[in-house]
Structure formats: structure tokens, C-alpha cells
N, C-alpha and C. Protein backbone atom coordinates (compact mmCIF):
# COMPACT_ATOMS: atom_id res chain seq x y z
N UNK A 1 8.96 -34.21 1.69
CA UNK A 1 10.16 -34.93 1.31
C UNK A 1 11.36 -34.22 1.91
N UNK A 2 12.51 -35.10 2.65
CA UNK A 2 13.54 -34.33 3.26
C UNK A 2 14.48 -35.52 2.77
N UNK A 3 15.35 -34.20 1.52
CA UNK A 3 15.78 -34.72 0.01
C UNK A 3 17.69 -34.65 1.01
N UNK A 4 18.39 -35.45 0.82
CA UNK A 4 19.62 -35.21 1.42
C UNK A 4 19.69 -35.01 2.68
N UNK A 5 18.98 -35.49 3.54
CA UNK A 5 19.13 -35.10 4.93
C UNK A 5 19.92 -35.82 5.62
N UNK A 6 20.90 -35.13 6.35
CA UNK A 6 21.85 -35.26 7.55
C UNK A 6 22.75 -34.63 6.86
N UNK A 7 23.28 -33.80 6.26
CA UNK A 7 24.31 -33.56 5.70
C UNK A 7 24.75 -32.81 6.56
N UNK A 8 24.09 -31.82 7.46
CA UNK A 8 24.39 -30.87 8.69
C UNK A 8 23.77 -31.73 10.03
N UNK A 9 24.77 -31.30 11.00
CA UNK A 9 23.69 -31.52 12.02
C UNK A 9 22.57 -30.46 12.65
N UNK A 10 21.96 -30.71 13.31
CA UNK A 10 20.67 -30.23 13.26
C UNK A 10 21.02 -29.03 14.62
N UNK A 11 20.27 -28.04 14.85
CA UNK A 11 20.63 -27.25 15.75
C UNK A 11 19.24 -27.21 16.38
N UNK A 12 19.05 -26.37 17.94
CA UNK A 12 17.33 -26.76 18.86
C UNK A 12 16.51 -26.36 18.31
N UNK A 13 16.52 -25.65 16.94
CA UNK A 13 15.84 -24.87 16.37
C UNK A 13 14.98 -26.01 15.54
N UNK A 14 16.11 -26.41 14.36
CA UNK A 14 15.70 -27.32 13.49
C UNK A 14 15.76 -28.54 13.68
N UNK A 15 15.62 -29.15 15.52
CA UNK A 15 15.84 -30.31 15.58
C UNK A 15 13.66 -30.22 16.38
N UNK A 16 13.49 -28.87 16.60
CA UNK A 16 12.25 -29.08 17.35
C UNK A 16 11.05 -28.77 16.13
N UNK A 17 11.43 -28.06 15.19
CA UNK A 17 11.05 -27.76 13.87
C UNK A 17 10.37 -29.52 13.22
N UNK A 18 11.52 -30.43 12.93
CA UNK A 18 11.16 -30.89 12.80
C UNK A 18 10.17 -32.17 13.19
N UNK A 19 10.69 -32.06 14.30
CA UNK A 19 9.24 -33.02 15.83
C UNK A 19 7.94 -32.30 15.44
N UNK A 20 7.80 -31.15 14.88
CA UNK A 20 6.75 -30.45 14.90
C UNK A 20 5.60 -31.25 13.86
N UNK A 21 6.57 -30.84 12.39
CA UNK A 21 6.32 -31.50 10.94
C UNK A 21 6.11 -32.26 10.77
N UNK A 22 6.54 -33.74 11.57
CA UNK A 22 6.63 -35.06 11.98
C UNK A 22 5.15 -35.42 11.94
N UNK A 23 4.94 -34.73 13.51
CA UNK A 23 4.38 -34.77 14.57
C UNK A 23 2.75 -34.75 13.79
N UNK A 24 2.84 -33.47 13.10
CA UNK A 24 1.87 -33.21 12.40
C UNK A 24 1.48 -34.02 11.17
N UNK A 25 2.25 -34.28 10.70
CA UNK A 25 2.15 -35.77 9.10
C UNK A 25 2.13 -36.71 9.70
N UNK A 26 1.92 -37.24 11.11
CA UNK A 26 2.27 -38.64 11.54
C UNK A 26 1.20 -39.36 11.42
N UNK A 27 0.60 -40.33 10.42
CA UNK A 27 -0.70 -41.04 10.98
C UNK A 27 -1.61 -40.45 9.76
N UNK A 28 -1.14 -39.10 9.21
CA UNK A 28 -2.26 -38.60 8.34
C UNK A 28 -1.45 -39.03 6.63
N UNK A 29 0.18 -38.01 6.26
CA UNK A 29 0.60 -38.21 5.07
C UNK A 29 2.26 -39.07 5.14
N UNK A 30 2.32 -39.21 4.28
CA UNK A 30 3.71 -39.51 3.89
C UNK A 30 4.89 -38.70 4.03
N UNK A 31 5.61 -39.23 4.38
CA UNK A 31 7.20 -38.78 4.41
C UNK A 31 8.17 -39.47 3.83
N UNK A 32 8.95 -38.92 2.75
CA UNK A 32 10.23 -39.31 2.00
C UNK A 32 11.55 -39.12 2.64
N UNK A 33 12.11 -39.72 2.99
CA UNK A 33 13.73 -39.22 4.03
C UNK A 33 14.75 -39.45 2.73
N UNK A 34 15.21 -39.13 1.88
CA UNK A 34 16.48 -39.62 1.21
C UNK A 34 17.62 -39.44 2.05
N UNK A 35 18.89 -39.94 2.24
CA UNK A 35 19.90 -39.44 3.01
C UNK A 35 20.78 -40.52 2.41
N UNK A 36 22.02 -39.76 2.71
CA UNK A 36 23.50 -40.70 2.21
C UNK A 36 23.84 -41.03 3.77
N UNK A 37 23.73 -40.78 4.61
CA UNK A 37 24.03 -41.10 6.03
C UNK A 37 23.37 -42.13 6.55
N UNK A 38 23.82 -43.21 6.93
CA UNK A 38 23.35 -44.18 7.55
C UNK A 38 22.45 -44.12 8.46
N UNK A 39 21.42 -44.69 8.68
CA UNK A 39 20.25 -44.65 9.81
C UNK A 39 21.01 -44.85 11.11
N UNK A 40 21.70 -45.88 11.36
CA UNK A 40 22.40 -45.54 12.51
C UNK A 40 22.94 -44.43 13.15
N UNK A 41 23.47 -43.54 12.25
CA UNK A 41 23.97 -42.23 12.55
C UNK A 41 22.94 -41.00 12.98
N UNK A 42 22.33 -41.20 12.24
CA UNK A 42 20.85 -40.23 12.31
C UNK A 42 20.80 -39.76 13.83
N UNK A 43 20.88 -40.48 14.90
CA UNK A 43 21.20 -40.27 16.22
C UNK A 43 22.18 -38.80 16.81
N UNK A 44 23.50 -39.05 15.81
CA UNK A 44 24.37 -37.93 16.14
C UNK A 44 23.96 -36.68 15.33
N UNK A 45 23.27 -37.09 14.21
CA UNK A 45 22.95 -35.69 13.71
C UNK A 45 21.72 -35.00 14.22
N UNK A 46 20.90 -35.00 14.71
CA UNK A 46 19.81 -34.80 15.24
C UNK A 46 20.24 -34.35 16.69
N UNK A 47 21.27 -34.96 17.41
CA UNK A 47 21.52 -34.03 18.51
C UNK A 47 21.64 -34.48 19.72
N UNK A 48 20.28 -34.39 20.25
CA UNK A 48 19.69 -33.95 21.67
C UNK A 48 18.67 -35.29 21.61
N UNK A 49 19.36 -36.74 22.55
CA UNK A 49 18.82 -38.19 22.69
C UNK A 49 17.12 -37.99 22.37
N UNK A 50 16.59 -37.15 23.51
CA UNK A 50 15.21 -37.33 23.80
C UNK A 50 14.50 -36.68 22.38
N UNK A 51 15.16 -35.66 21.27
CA UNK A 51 14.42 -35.24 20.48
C UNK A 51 14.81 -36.60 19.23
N UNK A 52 16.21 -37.15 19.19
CA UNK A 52 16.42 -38.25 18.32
C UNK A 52 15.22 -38.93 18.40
N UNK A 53 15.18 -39.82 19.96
CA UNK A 53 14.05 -41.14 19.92
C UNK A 53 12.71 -40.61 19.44
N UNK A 54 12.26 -39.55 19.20
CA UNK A 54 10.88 -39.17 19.65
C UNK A 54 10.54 -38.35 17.85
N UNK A 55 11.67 -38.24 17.08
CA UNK A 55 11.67 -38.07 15.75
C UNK A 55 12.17 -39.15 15.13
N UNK A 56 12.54 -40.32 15.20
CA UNK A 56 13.29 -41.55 15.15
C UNK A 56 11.74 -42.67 14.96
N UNK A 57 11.22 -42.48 15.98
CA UNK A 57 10.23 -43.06 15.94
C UNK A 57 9.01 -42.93 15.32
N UNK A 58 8.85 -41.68 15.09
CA UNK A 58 7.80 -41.14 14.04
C UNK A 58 8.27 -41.48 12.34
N UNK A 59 9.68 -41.38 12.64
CA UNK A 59 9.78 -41.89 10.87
C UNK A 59 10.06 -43.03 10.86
N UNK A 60 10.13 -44.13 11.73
CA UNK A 60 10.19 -45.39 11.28
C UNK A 60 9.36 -46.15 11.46
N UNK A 61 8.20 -45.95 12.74
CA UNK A 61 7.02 -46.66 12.65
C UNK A 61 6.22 -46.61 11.75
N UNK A 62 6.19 -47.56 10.89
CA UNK A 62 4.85 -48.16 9.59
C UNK A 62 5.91 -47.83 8.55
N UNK A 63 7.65 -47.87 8.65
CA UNK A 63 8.09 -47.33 7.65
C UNK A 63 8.75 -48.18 6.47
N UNK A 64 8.85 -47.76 5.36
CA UNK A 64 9.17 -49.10 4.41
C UNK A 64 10.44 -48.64 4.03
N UNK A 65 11.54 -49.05 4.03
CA UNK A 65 12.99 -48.67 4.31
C UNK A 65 13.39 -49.40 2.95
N UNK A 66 14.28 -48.61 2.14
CA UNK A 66 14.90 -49.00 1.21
C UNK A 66 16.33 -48.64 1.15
N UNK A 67 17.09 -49.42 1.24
CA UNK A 67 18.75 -49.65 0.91
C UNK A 67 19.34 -49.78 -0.07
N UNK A 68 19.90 -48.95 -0.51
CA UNK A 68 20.27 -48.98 -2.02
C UNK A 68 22.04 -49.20 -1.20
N UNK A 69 22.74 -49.77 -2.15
CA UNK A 69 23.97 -50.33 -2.04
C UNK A 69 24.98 -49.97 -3.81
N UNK A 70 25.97 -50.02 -3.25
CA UNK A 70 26.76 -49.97 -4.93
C UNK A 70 27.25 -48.34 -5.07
N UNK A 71 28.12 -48.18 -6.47
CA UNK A 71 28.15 -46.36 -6.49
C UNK A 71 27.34 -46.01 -6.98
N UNK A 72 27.57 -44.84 -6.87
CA UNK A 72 26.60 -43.73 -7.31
C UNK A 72 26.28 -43.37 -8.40
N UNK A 73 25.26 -43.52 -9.14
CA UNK A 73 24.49 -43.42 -10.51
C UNK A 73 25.45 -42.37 -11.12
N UNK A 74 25.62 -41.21 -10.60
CA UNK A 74 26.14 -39.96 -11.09
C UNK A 74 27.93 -40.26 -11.54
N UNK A 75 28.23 -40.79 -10.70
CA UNK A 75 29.54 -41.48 -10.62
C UNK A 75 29.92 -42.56 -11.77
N UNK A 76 28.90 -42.93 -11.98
CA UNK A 76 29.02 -44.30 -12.93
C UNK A 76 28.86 -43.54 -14.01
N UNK A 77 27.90 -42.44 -14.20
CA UNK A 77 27.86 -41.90 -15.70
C UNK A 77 28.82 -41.15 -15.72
N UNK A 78 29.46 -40.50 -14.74
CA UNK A 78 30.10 -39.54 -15.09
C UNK A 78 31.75 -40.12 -15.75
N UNK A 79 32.01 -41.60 -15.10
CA UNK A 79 32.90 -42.35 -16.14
C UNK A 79 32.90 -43.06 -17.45
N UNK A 80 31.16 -42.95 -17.59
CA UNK A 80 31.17 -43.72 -18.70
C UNK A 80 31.28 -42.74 -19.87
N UNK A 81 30.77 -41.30 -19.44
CA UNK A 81 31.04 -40.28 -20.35
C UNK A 81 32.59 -39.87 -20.59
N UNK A 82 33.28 -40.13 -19.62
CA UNK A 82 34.91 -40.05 -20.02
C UNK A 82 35.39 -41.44 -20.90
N UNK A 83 35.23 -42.28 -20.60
CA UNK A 83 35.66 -43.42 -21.71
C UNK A 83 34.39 -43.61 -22.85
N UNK A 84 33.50 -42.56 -23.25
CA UNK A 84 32.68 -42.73 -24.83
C UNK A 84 33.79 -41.56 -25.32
């Protein structure tokens, strides 16, 4: 599971790190991506084109994509606890 991801961009280290991890779960287990960053963007954080497409593609082929829309759970309680 890669819980909050994009919040940094990725450096050659941890952009080949993860092609590795990918690479290796691809076809066998599951992968969880949570991220507040748009999939479109995912491109600039990751870096370096040829390592984007080639980790890009490992997490989206066979992938079941969920879009959550609206604020933020935390946000919503955290006003509803100021007006109780």
C-alpha cells in the first residue's frame, strides 16, 4: 500500500525503487495507491518520462480506480465538532 503518495516528488533513487516493487507485484499481488494528487499529475511527480510511463503502466493496467469527490471526512468532522 502507498498510503499518501505524491506528496514529494520522487528522486532516481525512489523513482527506480519503485519500478522495482512494481515490477515485482505486477501480475502476482495487489497494490493500493491512495493519493490526494490527481492521476494526471502523477507524471510530474515521478520525474523522469521513461520511468513515469513504465510505472504508470504497471499501476493502471487491470486497475480499478476509485474517485472520491467532495471534502474531506476529517474536515467535515472537524466542523461538526465545533458547532456540537
Amino acid at each position: 500500500m502507498l498510503d499518501d503518495w505524491g506528496l514529494e516528488p520522487l528522486d532516481a533513487a525512489a523513482r527506480h525503487d519503485l519500478l522495482e516493487i512494481l515490477e515485482e507485484r505486477y501480475g502476482r499481488k495487489s497494490t493500493l495507491v491512495t493519493s490526494q494528487l490527481p492521476v494526471d499529475r502523477w507524471h510530474e511527480i515521478i520525474g523522469d518520462p521513461t520511468y513515469a510511463d513504465a510505472i504508470m503502466d504497471r499501476l493502471v493496467h487491470n486497475a480499478h480506480r476509485i474517485e472520491l469527490t467532495g471534502e474531506s471526512l476529517r474536515r467535515a468532522r472537524a466542523k461538526s465538532a465545533i458547532t456540537s
